[in-house]
PDB file of N, CA and C in Angstrom:
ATOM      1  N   UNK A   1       5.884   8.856  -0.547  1.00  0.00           N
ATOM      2  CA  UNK A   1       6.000  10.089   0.204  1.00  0.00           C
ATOM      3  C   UNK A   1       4.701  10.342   0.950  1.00  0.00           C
ATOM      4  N   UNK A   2       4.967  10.424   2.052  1.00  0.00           N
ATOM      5  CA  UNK A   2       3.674  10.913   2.913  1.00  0.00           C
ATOM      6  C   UNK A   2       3.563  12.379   3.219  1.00  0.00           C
ATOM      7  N   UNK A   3       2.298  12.903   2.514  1.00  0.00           N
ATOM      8  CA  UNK A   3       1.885  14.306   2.285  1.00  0.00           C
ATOM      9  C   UNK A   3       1.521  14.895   3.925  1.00  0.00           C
ATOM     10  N   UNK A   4       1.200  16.210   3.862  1.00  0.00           N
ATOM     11  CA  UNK A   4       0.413  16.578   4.993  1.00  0.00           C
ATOM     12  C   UNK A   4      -0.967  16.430   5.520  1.00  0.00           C
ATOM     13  N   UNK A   5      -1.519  16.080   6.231  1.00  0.00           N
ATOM     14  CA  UNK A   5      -2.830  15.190   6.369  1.00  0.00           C
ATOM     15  C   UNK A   5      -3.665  17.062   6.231  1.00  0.00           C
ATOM     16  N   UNK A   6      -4.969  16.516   5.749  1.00  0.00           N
ATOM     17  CA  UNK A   6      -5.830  17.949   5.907  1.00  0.00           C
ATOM     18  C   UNK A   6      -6.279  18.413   7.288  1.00  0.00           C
ATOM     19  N   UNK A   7      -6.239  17.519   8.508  1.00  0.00           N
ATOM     20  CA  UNK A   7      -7.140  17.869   9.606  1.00  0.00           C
ATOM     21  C   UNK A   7      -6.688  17.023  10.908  1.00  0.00           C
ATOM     22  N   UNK A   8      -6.172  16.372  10.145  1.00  0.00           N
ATOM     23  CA  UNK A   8      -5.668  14.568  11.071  1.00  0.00           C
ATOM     24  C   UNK A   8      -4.835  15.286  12.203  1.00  0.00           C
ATOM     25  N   UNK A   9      -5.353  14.744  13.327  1.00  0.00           N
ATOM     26  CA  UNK A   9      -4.017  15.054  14.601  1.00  0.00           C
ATOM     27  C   UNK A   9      -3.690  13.853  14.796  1.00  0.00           C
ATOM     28  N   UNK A  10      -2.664  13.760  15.495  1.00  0.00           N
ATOM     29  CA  UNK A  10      -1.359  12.163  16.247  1.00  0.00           C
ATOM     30  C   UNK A  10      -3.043  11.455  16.608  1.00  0.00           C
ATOM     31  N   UNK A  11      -3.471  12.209  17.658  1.00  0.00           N
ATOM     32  CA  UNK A  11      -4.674  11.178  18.489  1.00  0.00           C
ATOM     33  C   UNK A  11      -5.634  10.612  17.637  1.00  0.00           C
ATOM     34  N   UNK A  12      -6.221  11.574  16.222  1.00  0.00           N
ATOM     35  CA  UNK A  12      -7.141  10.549  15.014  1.00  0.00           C
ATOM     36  C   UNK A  12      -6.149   9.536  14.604  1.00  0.00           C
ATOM     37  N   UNK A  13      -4.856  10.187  14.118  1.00  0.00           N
ATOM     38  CA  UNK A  13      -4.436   8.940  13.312  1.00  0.00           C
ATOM     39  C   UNK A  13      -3.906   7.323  14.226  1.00  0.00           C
ATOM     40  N   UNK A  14      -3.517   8.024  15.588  1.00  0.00           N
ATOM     41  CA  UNK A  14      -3.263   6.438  16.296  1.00  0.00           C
ATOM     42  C   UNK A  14      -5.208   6.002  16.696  1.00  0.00           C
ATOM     43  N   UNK A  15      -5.948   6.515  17.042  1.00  0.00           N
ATOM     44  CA  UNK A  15      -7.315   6.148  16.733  1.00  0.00           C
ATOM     45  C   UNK A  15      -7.659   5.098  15.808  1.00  0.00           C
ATOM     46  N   UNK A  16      -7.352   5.971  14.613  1.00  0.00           N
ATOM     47  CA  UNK A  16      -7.647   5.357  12.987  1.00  0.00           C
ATOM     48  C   UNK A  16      -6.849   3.866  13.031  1.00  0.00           C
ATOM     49  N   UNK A  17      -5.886   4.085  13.124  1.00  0.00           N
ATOM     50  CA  UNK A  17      -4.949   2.649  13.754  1.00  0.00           C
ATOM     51  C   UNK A  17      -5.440   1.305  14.406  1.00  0.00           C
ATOM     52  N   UNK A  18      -5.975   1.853  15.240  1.00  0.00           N
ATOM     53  CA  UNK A  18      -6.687   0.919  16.401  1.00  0.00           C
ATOM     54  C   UNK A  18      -7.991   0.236  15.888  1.00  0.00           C
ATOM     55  N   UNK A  19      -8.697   1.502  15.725  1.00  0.00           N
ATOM     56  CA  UNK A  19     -10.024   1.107  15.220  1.00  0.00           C
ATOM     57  C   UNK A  19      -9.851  -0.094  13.846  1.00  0.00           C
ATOM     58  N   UNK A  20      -8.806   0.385  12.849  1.00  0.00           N
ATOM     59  CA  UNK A  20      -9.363  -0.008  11.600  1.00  0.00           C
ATOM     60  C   UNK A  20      -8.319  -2.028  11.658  1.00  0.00           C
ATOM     61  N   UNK A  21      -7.455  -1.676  13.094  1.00  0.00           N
ATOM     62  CA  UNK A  21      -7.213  -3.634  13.353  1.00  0.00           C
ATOM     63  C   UNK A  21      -5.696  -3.437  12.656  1.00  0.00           C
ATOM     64  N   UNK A  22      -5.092  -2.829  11.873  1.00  0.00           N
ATOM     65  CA  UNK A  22      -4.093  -3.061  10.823  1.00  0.00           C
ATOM     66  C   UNK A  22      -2.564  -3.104  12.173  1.00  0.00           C
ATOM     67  N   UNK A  23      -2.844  -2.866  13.107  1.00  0.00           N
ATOM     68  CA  UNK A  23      -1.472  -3.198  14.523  1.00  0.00           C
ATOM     69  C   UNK A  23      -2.515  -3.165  15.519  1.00  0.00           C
ATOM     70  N   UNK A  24      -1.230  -4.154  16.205  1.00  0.00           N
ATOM     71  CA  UNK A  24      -2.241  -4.599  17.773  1.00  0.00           C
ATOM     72  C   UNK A  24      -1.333  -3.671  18.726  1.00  0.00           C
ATOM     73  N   UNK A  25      -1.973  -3.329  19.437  1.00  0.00           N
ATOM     74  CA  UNK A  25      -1.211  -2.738  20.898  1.00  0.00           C
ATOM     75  C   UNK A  25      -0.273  -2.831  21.169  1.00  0.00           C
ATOM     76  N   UNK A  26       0.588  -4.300  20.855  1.00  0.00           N
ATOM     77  CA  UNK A  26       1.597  -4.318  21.733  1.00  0.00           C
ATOM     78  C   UNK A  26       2.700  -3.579  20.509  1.00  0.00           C
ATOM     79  N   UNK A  27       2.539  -4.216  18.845  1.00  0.00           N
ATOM     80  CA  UNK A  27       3.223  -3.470  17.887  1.00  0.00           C
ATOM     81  C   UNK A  27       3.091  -2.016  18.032  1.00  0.00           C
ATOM     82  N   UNK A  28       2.337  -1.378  18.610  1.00  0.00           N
ATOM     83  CA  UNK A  28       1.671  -0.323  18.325  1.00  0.00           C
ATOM     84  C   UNK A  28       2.514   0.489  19.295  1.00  0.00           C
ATOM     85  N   UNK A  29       2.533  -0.109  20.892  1.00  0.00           N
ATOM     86  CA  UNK A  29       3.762   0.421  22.066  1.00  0.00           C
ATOM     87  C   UNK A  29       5.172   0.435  21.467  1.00  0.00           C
ATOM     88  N   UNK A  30       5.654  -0.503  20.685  1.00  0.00           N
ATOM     89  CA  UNK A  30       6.841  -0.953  20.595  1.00  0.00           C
ATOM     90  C   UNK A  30       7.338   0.014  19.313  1.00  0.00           C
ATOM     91  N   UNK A  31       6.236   0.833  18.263  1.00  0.00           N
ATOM     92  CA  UNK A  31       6.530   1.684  17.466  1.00  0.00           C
ATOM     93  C   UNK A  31       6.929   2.820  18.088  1.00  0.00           C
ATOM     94  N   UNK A  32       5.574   2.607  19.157  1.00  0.00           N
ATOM     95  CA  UNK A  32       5.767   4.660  19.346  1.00  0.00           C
ATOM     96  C   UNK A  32       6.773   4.599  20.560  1.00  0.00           C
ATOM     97  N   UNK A  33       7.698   3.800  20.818  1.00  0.00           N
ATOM     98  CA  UNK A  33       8.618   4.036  21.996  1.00  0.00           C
ATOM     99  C   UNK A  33       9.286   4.931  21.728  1.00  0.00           C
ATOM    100  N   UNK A  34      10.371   5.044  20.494  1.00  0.00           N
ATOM    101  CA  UNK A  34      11.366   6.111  20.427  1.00  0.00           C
ATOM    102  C   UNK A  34      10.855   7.389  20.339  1.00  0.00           C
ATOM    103  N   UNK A  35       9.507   7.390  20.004  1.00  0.00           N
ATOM    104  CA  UNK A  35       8.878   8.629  19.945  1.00  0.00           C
ATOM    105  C   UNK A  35       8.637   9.726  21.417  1.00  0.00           C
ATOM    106  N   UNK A  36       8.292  11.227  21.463  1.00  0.00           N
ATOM    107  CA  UNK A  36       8.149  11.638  22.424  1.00  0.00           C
ATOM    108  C   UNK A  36       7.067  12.215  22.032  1.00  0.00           C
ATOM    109  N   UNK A  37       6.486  13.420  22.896  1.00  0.00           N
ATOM    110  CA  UNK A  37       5.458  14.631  22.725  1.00  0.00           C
ATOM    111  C   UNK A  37       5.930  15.424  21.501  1.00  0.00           C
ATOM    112  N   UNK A  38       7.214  16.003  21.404  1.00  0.00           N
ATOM    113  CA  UNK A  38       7.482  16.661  20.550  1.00  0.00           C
ATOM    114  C   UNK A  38       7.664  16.191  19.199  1.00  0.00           C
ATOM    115  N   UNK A  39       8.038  15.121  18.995  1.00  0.00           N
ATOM    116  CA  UNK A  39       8.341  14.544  17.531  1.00  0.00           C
ATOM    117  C   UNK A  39       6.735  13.923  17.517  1.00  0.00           C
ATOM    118  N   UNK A  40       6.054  13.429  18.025  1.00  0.00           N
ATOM    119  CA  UNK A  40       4.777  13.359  17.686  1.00  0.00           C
ATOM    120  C   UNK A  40       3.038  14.873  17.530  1.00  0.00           C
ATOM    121  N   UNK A  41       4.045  15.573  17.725  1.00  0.00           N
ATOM    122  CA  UNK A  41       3.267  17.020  17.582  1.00  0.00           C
ATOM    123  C   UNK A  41       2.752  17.001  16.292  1.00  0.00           C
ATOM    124  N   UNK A  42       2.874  16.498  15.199  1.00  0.00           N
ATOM    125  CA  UNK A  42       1.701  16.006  14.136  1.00  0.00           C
ATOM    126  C   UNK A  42       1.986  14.311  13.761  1.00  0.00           C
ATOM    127  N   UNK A  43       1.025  14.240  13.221  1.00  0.00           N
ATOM    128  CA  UNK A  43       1.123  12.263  13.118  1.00  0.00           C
ATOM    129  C   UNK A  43       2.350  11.748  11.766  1.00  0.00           C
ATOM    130  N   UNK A  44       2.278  12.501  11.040  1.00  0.00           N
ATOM    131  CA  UNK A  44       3.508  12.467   9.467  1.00  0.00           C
ATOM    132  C   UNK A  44       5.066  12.005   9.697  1.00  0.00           C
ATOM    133  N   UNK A  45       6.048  12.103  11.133  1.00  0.00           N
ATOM    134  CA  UNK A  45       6.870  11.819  11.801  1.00  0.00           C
ATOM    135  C   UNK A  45       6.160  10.290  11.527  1.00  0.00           C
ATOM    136  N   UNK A  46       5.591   9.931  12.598  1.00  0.00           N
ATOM    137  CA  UNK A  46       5.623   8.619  13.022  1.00  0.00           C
ATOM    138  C   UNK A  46       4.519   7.729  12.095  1.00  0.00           C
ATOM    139  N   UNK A  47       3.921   8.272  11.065  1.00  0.00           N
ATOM    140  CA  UNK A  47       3.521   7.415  10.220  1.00  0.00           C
ATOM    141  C   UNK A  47       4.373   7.116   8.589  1.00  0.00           C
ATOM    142  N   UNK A  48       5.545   7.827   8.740  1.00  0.00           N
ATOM    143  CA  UNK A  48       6.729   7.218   8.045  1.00  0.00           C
ATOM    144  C   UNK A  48       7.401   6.772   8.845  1.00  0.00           C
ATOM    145  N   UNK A  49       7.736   6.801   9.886  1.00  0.00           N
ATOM    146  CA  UNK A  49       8.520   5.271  10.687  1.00  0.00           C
ATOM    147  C   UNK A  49       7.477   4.072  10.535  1.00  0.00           C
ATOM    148  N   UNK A  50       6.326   4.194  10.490  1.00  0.00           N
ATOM    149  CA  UNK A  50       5.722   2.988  10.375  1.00  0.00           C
ATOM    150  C   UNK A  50       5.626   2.226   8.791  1.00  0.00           C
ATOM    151  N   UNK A  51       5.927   3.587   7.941  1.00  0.00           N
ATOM    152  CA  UNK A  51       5.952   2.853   6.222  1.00  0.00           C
ATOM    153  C   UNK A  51       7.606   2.710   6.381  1.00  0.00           C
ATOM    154  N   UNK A  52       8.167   3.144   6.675  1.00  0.00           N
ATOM    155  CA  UNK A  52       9.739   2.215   6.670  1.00  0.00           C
ATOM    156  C   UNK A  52       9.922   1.280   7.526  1.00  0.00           C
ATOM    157  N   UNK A  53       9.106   1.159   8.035  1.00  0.00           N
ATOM    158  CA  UNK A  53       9.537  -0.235   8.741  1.00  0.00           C
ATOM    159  C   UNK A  53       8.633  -1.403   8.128  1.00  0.00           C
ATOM    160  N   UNK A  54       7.806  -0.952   7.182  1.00  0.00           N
ATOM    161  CA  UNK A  54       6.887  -1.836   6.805  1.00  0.00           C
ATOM    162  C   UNK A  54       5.818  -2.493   7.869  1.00  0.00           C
ATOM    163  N   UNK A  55       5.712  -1.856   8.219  1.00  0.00           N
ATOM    164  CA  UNK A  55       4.053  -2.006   9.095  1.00  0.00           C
ATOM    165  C   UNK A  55       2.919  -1.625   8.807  1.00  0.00           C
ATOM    166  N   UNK A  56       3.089  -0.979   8.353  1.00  0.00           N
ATOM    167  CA  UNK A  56       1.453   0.055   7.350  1.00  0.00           C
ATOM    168  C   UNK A  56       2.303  -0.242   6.007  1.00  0.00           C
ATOM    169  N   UNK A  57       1.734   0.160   4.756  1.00  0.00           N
ATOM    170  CA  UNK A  57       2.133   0.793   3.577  1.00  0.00           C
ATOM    171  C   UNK A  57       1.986   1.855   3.377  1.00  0.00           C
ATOM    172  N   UNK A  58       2.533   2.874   2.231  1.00  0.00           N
ATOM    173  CA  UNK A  58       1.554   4.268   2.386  1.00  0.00           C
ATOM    174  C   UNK A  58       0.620   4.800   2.098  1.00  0.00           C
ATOM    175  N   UNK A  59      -0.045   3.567   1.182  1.00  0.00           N
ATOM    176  CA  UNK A  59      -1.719   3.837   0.353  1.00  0.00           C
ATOM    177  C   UNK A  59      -2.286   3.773   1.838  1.00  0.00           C
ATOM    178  N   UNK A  60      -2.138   2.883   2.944  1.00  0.00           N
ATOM    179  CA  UNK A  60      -2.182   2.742   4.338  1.00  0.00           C
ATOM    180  C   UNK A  60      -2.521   3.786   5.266  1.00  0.00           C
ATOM    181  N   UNK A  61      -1.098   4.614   5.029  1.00  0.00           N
ATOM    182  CA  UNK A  61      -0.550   5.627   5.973  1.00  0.00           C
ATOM    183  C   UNK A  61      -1.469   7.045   5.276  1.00  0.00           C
ATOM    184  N   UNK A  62      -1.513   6.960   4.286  1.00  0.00           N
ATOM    185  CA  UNK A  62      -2.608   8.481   3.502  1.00  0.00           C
ATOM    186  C   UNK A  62      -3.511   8.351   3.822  1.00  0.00           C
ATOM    187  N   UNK A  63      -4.039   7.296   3.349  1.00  0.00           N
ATOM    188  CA  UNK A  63      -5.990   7.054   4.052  1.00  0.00           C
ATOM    189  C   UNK A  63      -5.952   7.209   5.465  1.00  0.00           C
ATOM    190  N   UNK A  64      -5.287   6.883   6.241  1.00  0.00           N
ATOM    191  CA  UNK A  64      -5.087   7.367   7.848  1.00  0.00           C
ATOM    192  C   UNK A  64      -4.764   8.618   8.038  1.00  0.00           C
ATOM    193  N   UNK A  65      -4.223   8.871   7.508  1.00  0.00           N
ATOM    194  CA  UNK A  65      -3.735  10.480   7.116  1.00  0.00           C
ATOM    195  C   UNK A  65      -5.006  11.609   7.154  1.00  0.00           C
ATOM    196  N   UNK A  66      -6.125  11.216   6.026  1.00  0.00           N
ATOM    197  CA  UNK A  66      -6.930  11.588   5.678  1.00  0.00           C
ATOM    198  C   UNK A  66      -7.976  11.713   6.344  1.00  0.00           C
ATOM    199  N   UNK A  67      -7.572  10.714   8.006  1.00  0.00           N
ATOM    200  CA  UNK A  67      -9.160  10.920   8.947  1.00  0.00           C
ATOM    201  C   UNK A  67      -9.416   9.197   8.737  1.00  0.00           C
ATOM    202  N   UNK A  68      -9.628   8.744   7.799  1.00  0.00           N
ATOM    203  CA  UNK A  68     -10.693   7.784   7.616  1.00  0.00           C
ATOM    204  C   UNK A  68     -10.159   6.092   7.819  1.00  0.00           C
ATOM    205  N   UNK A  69     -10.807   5.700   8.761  1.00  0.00           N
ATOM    206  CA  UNK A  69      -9.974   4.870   9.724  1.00  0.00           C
ATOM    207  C   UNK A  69     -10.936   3.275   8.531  1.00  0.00           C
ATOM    208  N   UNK A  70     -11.988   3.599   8.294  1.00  0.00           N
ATOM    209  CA  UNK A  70     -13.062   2.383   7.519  1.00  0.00           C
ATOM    210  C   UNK A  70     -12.323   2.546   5.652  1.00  0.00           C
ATOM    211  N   UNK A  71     -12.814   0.516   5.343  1.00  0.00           N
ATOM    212  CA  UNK A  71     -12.058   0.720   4.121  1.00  0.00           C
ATOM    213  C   UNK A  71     -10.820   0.070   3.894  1.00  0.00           C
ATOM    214  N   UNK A  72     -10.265  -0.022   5.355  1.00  0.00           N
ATOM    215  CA  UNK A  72      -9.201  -0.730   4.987  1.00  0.00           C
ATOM    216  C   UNK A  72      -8.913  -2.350   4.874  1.00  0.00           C
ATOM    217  N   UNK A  73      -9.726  -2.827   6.281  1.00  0.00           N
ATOM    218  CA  UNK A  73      -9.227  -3.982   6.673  1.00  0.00           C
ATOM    219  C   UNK A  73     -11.085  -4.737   6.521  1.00  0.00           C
ATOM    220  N   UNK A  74     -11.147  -5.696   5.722  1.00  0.00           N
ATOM    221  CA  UNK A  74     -12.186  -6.485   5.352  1.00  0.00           C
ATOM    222  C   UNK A  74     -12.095  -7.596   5.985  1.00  0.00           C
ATOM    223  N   UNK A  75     -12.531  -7.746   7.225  1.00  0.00           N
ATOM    224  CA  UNK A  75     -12.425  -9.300   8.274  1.00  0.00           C
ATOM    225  C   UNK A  75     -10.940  -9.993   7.964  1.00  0.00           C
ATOM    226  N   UNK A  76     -10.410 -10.972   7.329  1.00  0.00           N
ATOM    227  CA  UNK A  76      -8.532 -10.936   7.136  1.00  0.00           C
ATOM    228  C   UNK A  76      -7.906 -10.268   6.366  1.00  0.00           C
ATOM    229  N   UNK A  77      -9.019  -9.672   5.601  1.00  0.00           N
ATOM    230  CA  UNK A  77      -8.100  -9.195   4.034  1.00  0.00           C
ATOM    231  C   UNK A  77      -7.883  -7.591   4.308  1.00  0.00           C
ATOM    232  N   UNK A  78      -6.564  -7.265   4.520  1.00  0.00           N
ATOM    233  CA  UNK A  78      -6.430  -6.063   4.391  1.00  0.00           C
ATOM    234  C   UNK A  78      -5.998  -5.084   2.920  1.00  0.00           C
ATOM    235  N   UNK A  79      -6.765  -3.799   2.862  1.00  0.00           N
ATOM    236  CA  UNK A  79      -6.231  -3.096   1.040  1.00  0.00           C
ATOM    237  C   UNK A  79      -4.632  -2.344   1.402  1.00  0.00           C
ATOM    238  N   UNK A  80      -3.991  -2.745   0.658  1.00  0.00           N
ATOM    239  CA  UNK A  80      -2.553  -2.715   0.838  1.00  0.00           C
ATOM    240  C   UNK A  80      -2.196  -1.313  -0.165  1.00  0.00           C
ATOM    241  N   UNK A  81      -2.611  -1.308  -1.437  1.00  0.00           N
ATOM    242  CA  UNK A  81      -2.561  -0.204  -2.391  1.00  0.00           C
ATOM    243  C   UNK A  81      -3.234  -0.461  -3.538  1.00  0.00           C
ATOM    244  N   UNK A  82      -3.895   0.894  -3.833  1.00  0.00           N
ATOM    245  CA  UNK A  82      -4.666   0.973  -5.272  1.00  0.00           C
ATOM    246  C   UNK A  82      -3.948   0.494  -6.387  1.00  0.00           C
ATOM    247  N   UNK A  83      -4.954  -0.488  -6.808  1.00  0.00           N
ATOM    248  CA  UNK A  83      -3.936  -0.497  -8.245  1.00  0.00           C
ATOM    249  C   UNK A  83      -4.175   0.268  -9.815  1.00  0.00           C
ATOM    250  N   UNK A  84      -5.181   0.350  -9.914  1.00  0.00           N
ATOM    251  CA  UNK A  84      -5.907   1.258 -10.368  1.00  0.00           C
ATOM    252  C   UNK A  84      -7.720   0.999 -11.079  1.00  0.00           C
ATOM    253  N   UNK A  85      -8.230   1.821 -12.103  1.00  0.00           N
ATOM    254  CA  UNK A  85      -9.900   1.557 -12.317  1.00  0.00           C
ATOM    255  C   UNK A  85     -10.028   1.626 -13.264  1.00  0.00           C
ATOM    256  N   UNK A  86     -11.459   1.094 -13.715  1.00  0.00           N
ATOM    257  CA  UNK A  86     -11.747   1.252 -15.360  1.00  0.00           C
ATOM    258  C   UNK A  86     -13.553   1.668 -14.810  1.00  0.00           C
ATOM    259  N   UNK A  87     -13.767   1.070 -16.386  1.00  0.00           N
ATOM    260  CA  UNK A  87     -15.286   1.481 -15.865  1.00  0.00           C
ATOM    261  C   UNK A  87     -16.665   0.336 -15.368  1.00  0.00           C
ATOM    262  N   UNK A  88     -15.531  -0.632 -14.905  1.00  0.00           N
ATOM    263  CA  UNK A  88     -16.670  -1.252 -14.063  1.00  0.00           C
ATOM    264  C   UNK A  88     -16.129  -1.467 -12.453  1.00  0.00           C
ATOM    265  N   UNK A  89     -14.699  -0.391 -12.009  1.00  0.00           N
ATOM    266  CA  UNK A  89     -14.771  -0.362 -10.379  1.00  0.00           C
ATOM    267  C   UNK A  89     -13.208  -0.281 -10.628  1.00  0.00           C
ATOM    268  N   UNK A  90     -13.172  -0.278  -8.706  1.00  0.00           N
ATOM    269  CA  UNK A  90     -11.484  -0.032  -8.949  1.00  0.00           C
ATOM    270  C   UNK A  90     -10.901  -1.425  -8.393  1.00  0.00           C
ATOM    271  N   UNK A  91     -10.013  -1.689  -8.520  1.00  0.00           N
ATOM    272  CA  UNK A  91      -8.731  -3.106  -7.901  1.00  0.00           C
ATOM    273  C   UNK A  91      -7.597  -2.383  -7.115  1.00  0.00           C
ATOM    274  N   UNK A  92      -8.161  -2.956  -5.859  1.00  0.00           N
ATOM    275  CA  UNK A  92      -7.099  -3.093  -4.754  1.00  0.00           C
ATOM    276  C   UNK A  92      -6.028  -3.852  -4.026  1.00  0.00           C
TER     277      UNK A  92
END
């Protein structure tokens, strides 16, 4: 379930997108086609079309959610979802 972001507008979270590498442009046109101005009037619409279609995940789609575009994508290796921590760090 994708919550309500605290601050995030459409323009941070397709930003956050871009910046952090996880879709290229052309995936990125070809998502937001069916979309308009109005169904994109907050980013939560179209960042669950992107976790049902499996393009993001939603550990993905929250941290984007959240503003914060760094963290995700480590040169090929992208963090897909927390798995969880103990007390020497967490596994992603």
């Amino acid at each position: 379930r994708v919550n309500r972001p605290e601050a995030c507008t459409t323009t941070d979270f397709l930003f956050g997108l871009r910046q952090c590498g996880l879709i290229d442009e052309s995936l990125l046109a070809h998502q937001l086609a069916p979309f308009n101005a109005e169904t994109l009037a907050t980013p939560i619409p179209f960042a669950k079309h992107l976790v049902q279609q499996n393009v993001i995940t939603l550990y993905q789609a929250k941290h984007l959610l959240r503003g914060n575009h760094e963290g995700i994508v480590f040169g090929k290796y992208e963090i897909r979802d927390f798995l969880g921590k103990g007390g020497m760090g967490r596994v992603y």
